[in-house]
C-alpha atoms as a PDB file:
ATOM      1  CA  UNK A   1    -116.466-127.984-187.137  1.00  0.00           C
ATOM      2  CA  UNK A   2    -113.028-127.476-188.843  1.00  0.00           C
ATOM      3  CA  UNK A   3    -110.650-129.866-186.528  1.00  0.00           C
ATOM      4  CA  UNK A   4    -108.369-126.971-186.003  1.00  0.00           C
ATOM      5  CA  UNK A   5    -111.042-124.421-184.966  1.00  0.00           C
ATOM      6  CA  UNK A   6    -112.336-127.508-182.163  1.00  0.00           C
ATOM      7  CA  UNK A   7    -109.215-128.265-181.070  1.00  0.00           C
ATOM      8  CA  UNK A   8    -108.537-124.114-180.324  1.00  0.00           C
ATOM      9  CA  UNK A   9    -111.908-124.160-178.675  1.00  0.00           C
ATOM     10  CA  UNK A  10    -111.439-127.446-176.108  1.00  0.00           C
ATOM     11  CA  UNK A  11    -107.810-126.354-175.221  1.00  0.00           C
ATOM     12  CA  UNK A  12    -107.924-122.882-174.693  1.00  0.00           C
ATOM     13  CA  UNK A  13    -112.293-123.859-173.408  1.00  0.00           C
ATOM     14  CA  UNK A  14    -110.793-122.897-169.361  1.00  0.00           C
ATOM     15  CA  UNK A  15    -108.192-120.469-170.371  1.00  0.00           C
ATOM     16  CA  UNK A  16    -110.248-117.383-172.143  1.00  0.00           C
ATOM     17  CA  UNK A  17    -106.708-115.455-171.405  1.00  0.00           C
ATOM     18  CA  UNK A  18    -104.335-117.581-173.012  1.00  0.00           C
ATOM     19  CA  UNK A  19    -106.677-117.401-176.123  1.00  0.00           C
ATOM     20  CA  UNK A  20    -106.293-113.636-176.158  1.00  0.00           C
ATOM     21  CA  UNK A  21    -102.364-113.756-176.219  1.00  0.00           C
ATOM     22  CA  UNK A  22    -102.467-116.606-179.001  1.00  0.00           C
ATOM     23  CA  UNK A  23    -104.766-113.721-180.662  1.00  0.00           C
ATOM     24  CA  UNK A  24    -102.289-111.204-180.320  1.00  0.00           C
ATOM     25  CA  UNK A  25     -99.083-113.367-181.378  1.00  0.00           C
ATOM     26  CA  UNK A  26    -100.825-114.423-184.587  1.00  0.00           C
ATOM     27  CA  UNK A  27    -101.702-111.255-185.340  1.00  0.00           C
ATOM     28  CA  UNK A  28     -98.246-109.862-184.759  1.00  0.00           C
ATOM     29  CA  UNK A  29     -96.565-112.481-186.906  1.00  0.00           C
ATOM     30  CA  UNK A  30     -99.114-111.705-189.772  1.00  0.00           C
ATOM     31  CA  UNK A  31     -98.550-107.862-189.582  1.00  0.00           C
ATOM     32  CA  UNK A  32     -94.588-108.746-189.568  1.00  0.00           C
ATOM     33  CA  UNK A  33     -94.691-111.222-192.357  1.00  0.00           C
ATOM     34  CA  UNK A  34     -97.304-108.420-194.374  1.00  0.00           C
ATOM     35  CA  UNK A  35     -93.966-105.507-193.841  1.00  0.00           C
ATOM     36  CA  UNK A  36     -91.092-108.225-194.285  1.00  0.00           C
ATOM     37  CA  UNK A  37     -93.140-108.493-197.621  1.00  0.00           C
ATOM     38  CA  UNK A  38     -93.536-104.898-198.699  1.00  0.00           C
ATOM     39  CA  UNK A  39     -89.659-103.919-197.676  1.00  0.00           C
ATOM     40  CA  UNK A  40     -87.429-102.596-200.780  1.00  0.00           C
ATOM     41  CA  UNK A  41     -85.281-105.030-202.287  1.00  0.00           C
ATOM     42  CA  UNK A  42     -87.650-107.898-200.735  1.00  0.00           C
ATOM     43  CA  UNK A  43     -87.167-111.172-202.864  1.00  0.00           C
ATOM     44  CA  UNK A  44     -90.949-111.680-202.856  1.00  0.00           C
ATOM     45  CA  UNK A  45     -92.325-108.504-203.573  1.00  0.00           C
ATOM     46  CA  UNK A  46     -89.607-108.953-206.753  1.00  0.00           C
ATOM     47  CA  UNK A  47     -91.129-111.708-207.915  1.00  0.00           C
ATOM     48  CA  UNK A  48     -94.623-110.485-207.619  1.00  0.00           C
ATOM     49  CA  UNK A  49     -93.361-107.473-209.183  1.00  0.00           C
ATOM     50  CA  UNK A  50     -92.450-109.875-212.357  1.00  0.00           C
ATOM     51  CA  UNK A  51     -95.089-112.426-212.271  1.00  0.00           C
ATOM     52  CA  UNK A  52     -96.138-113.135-215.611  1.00  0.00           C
ATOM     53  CA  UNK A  53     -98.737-110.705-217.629  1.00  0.00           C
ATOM     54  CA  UNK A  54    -101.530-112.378-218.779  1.00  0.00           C
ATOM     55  CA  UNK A  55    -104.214-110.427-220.029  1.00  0.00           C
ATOM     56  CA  UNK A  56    -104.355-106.418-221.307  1.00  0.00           C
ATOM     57  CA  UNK A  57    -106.287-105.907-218.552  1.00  0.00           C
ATOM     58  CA  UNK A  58    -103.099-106.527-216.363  1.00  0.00           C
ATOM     59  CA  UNK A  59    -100.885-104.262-218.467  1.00  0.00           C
ATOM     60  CA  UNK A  60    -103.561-101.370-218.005  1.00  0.00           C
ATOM     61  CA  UNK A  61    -103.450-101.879-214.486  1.00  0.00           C
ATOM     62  CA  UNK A  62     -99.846-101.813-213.543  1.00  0.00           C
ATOM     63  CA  UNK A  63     -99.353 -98.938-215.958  1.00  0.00           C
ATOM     64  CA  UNK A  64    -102.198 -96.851-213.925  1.00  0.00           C
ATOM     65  CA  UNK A  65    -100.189 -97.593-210.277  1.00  0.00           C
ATOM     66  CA  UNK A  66     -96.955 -96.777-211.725  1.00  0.00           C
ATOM     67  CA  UNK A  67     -98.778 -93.200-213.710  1.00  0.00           C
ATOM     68  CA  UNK A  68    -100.246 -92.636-209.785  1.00  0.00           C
ATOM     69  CA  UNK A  69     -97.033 -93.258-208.234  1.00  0.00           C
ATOM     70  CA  UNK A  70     -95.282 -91.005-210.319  1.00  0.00           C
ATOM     71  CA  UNK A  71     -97.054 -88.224-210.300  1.00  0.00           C
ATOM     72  CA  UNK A  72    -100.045 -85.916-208.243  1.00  0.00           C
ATOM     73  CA  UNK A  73    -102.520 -87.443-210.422  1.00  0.00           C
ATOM     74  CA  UNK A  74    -104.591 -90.096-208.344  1.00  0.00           C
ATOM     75  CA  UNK A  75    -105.381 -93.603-209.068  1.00  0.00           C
ATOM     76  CA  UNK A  76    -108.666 -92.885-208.509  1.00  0.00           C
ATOM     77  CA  UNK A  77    -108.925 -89.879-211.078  1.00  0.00           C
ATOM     78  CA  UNK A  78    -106.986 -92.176-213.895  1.00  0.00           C
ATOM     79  CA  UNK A  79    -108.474 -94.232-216.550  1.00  0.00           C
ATOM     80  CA  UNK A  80    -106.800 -96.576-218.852  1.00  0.00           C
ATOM     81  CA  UNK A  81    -108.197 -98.250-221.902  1.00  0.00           C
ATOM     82  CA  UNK A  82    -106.957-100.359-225.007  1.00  0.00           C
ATOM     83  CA  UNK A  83    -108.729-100.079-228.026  1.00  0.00           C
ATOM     84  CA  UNK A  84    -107.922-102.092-231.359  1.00  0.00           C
ATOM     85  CA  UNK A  85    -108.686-101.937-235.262  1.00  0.00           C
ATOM     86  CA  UNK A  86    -111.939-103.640-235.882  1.00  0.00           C
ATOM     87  CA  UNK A  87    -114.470-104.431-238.539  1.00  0.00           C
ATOM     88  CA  UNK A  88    -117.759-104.865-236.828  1.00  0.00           C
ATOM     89  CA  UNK A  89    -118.654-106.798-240.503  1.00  0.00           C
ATOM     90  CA  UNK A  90    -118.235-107.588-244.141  1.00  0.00           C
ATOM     91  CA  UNK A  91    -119.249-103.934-245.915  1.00  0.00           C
ATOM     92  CA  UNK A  92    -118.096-101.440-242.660  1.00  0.00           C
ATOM     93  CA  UNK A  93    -115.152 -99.451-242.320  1.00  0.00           C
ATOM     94  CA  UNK A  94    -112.531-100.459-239.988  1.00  0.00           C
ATOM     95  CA  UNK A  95    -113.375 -98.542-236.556  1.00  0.00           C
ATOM     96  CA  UNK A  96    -111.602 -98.671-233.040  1.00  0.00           C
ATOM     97  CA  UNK A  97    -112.896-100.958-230.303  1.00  0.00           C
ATOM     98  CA  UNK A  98    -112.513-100.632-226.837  1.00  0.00           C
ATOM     99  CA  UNK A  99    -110.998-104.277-225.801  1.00  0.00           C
ATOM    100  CA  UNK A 100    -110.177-103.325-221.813  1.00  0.00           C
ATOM    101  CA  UNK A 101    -110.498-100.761-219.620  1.00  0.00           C
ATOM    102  CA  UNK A 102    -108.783-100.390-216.273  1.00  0.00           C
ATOM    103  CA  UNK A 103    -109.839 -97.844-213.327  1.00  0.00           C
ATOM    104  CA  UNK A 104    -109.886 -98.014-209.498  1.00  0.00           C
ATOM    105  CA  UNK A 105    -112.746 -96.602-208.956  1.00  0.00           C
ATOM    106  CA  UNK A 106    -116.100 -98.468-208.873  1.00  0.00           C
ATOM    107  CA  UNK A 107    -118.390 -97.573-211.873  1.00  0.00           C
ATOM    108  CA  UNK A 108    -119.287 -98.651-214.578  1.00  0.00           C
ATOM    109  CA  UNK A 109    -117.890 -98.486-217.991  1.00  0.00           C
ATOM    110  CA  UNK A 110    -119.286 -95.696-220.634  1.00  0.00           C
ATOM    111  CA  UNK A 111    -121.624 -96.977-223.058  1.00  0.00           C
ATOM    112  CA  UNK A 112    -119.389 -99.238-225.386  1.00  0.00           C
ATOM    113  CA  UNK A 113    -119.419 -97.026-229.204  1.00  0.00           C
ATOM    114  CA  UNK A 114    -116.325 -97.353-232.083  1.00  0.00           C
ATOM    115  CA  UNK A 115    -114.579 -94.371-233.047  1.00  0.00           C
ATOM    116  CA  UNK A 116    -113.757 -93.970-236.374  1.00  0.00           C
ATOM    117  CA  UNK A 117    -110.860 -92.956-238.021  1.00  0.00           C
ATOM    118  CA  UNK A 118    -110.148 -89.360-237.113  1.00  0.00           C
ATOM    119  CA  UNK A 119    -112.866 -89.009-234.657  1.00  0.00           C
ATOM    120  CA  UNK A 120    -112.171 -88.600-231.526  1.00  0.00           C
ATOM    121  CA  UNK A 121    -108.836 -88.681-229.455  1.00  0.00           C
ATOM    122  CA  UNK A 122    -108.201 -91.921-230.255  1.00  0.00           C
ATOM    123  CA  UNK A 123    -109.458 -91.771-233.643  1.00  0.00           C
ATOM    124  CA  UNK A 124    -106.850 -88.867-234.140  1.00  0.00           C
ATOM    125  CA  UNK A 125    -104.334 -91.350-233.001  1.00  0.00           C
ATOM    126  CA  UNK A 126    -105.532 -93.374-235.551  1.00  0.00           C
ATOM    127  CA  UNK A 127    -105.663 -90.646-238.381  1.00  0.00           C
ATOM    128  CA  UNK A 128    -101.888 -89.342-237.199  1.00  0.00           C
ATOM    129  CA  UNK A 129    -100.332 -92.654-236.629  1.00  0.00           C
ATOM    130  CA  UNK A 130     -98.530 -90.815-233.553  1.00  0.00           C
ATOM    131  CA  UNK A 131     -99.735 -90.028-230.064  1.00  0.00           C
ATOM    132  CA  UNK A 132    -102.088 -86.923-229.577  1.00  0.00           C
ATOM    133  CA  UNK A 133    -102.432 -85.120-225.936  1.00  0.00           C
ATOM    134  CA  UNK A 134    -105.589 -82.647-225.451  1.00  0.00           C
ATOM    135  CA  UNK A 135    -105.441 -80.389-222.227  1.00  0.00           C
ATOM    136  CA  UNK A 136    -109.066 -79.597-222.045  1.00  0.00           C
ATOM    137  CA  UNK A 137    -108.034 -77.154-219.639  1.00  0.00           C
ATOM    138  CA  UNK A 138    -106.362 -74.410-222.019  1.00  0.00           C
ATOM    139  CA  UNK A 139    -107.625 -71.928-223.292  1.00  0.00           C
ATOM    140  CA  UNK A 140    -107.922 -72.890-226.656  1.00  0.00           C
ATOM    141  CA  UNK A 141    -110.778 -75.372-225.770  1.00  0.00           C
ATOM    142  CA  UNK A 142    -112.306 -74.030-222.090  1.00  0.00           C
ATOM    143  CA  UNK A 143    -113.025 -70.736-223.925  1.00  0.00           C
ATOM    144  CA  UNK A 144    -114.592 -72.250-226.973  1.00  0.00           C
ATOM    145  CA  UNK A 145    -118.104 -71.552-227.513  1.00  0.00           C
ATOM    146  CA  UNK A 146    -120.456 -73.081-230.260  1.00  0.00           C
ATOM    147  CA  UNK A 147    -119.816 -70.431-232.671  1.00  0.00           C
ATOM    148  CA  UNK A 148    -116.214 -70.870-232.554  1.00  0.00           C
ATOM    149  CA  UNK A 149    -115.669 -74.325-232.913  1.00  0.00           C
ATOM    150  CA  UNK A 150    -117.506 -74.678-236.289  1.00  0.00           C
ATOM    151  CA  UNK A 151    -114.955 -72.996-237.610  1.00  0.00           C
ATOM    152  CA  UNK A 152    -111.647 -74.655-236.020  1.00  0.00           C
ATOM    153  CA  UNK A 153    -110.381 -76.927-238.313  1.00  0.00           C
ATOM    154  CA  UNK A 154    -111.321 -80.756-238.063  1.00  0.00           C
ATOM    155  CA  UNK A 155    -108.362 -81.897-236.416  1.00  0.00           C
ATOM    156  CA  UNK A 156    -108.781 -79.421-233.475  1.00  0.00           C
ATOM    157  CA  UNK A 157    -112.424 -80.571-233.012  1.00  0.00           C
ATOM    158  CA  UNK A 158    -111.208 -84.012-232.961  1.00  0.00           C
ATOM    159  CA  UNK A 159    -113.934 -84.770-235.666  1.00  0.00           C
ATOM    160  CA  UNK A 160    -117.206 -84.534-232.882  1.00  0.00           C
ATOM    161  CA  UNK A 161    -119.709 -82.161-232.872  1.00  0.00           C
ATOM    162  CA  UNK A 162    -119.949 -79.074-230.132  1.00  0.00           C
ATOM    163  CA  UNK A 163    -122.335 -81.306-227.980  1.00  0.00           C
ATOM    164  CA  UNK A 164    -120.070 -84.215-227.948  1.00  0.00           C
ATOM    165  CA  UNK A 165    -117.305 -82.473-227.063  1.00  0.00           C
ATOM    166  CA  UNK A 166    -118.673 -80.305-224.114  1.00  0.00           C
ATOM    167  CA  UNK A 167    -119.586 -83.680-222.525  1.00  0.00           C
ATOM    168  CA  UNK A 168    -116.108 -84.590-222.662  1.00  0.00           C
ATOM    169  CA  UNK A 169    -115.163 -81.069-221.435  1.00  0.00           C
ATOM    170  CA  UNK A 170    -117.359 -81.915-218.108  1.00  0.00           C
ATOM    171  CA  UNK A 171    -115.697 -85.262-217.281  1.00  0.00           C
ATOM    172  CA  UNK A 172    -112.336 -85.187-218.082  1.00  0.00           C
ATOM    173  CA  UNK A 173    -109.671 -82.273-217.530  1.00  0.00           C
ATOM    174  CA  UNK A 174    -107.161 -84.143-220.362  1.00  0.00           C
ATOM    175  CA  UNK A 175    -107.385 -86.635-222.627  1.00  0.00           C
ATOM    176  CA  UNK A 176    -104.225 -88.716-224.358  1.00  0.00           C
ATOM    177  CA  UNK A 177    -103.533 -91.300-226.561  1.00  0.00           C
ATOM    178  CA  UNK A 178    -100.441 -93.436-228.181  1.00  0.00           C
ATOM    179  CA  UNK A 179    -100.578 -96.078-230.796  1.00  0.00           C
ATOM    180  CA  UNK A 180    -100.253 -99.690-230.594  1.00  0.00           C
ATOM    181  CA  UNK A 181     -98.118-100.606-233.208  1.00  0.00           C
ATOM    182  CA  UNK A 182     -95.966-103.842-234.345  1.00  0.00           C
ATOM    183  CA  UNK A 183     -93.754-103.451-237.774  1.00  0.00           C
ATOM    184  CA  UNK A 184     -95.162-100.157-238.086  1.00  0.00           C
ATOM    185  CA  UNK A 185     -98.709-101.411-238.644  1.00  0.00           C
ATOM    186  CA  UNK A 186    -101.412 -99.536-236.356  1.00  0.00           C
ATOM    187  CA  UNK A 187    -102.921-102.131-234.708  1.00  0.00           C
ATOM    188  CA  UNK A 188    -105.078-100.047-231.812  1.00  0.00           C
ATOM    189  CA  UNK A 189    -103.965 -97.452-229.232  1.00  0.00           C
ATOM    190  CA  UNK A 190    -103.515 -96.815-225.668  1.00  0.00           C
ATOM    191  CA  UNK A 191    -105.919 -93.638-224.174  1.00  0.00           C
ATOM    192  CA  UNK A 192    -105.796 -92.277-220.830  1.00  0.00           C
ATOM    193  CA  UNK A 193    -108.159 -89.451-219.224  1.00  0.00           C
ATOM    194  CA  UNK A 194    -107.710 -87.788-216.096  1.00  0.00           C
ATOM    195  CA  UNK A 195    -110.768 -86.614-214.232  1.00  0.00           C
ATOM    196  CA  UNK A 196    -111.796 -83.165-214.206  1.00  0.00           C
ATOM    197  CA  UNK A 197    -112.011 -82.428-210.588  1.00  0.00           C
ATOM    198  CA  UNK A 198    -107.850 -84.343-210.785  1.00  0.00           C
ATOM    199  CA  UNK A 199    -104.984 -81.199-208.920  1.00  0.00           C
ATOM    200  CA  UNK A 200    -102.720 -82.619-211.396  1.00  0.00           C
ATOM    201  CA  UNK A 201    -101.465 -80.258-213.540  1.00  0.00           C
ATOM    202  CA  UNK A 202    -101.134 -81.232-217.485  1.00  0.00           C
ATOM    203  CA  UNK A 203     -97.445 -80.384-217.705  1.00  0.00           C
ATOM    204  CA  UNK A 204     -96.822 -82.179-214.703  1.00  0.00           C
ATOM    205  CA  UNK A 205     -98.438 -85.593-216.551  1.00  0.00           C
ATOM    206  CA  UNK A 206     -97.352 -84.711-219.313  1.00  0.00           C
ATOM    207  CA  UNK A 207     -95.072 -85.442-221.655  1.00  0.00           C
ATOM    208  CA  UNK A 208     -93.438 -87.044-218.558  1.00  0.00           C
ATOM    209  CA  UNK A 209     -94.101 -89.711-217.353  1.00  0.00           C
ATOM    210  CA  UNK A 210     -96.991 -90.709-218.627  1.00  0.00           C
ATOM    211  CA  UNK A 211     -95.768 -90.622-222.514  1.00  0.00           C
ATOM    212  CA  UNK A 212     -93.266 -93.193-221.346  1.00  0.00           C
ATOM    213  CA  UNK A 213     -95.535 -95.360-219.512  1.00  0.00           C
ATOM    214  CA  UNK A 214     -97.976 -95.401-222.044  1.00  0.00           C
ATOM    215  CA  UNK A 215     -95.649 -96.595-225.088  1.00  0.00           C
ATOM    216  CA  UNK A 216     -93.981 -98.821-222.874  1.00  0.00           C
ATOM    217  CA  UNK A 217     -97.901-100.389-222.046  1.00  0.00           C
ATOM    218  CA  UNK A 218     -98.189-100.341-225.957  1.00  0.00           C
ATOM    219  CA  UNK A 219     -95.038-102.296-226.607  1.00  0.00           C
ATOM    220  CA  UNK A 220     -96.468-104.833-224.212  1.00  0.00           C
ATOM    221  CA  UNK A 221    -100.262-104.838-225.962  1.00  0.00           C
ATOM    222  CA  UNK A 222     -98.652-105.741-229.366  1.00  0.00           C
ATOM    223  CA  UNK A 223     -96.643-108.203-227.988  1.00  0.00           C
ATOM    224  CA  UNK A 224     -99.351-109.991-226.124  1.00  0.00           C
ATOM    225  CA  UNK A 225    -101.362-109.509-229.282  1.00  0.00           C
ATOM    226  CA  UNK A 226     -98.833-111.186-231.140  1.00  0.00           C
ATOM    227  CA  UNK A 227     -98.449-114.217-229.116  1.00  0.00           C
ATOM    228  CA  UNK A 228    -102.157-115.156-229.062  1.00  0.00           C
END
């Protein structure tokens, strides 16, 4: 038996009481060191607040608590991913790679696929070189039916096929993306889709403050990138 846990047990053996109240205290001195923690301007919760970034992973994640903290969209309806240039071999075309994901809620990841250039949200990122926002929501896209999209112009249909883009259409109620870039070189972007069933509205995402948040998490990618 742990020699603390024994010696608890043989002192306080005849005194069930004084057990309780040692209970209590320690319980009251965690839950005041746990709000002494989380007060504003709280030297430790500054220094977790700048611990040291060490994976994209951790980038993702801060950047979804700040997007949920800033706005009506919930943590729980946000998902952030990082995807970079790749050449899956020798004779292929360069394609986008999902490298990290980040989300609160627990399920699984969608089957892992590259986007090519142009295809896609993020392959539109890709194609552009700038960031691209969809609001699945207008009416430009909830209203569009398969005769109508085969003849919007390739950009609009984000280079997928009617099919592909009605599943998207059932999952997500927007859809955006910003590039990763360092010396002007597109290295990979930053995407972010809200969940369908989110009571955020798109303007009130969108441009601010997610635009911010997102190029500021992009800054941070390349740099991490850079240093490995």
């Amino acid at each position: 038996m742990n020699p603390f846990l024994l010696f608890f047990k043989l002192f306080y053996e005849n005194d069930p009481t004084g057990l309780d109240q040692l209970s209590q205290k320690l319980s009251s001195a965690i839950v005041g060191l746990s709000q002494r923690i989380s007060a504003p301007n709280n030297p430790v919760q500054e220094v977790l607040a700048v611990r040291p970034v060490h994976s994209v992973t951790d980038i993702l994640n801060r950047s979804l608590i700040k997007v949920a903290d800033e706005t009506r969209a919930k943590a729980r309806e946000l998902g952030f991913h990082a995807w970079a240039v790749e050449r899956v071999s020798e004779e292929a075309d360069q394609v986008l790679i999902r490298v990290a994901r980040d989300t609160v809620r627990d399920v699984p990841p969608s089957p892992a696929r590259c986007w090519h250039r142009g295809e896609g949200v993020v392959g539109q990122c890709w194609a552009q070189d700038d960031k691209v926002a969809i609001n699945l929501r207008a009416r430009q896209y909830s209203s569009s039916t398969a005769t109508k999209w085969k003849v919007k112009s390739a950009e609009f249909r984000l280079g997928q096929t009617y099919s592909d883009f009605r599943k998207t259409t059932k999952a997500f109620m927007a859809i955006v993306a910003v590039p990763i870039k360092r010396s002007d070189h597109f290295l990979g972007c930053i995407s972010v889709n809200i969940d369908r069933e989110s009571r955020a509205s798109f303007r009130g995402v969108w441009p601010t403050p997610l635009r911010d948040i997102m190029y500021a998490a992009a800054k941070q990618v390349a740099a991490l990138w850079h240093a490995s």
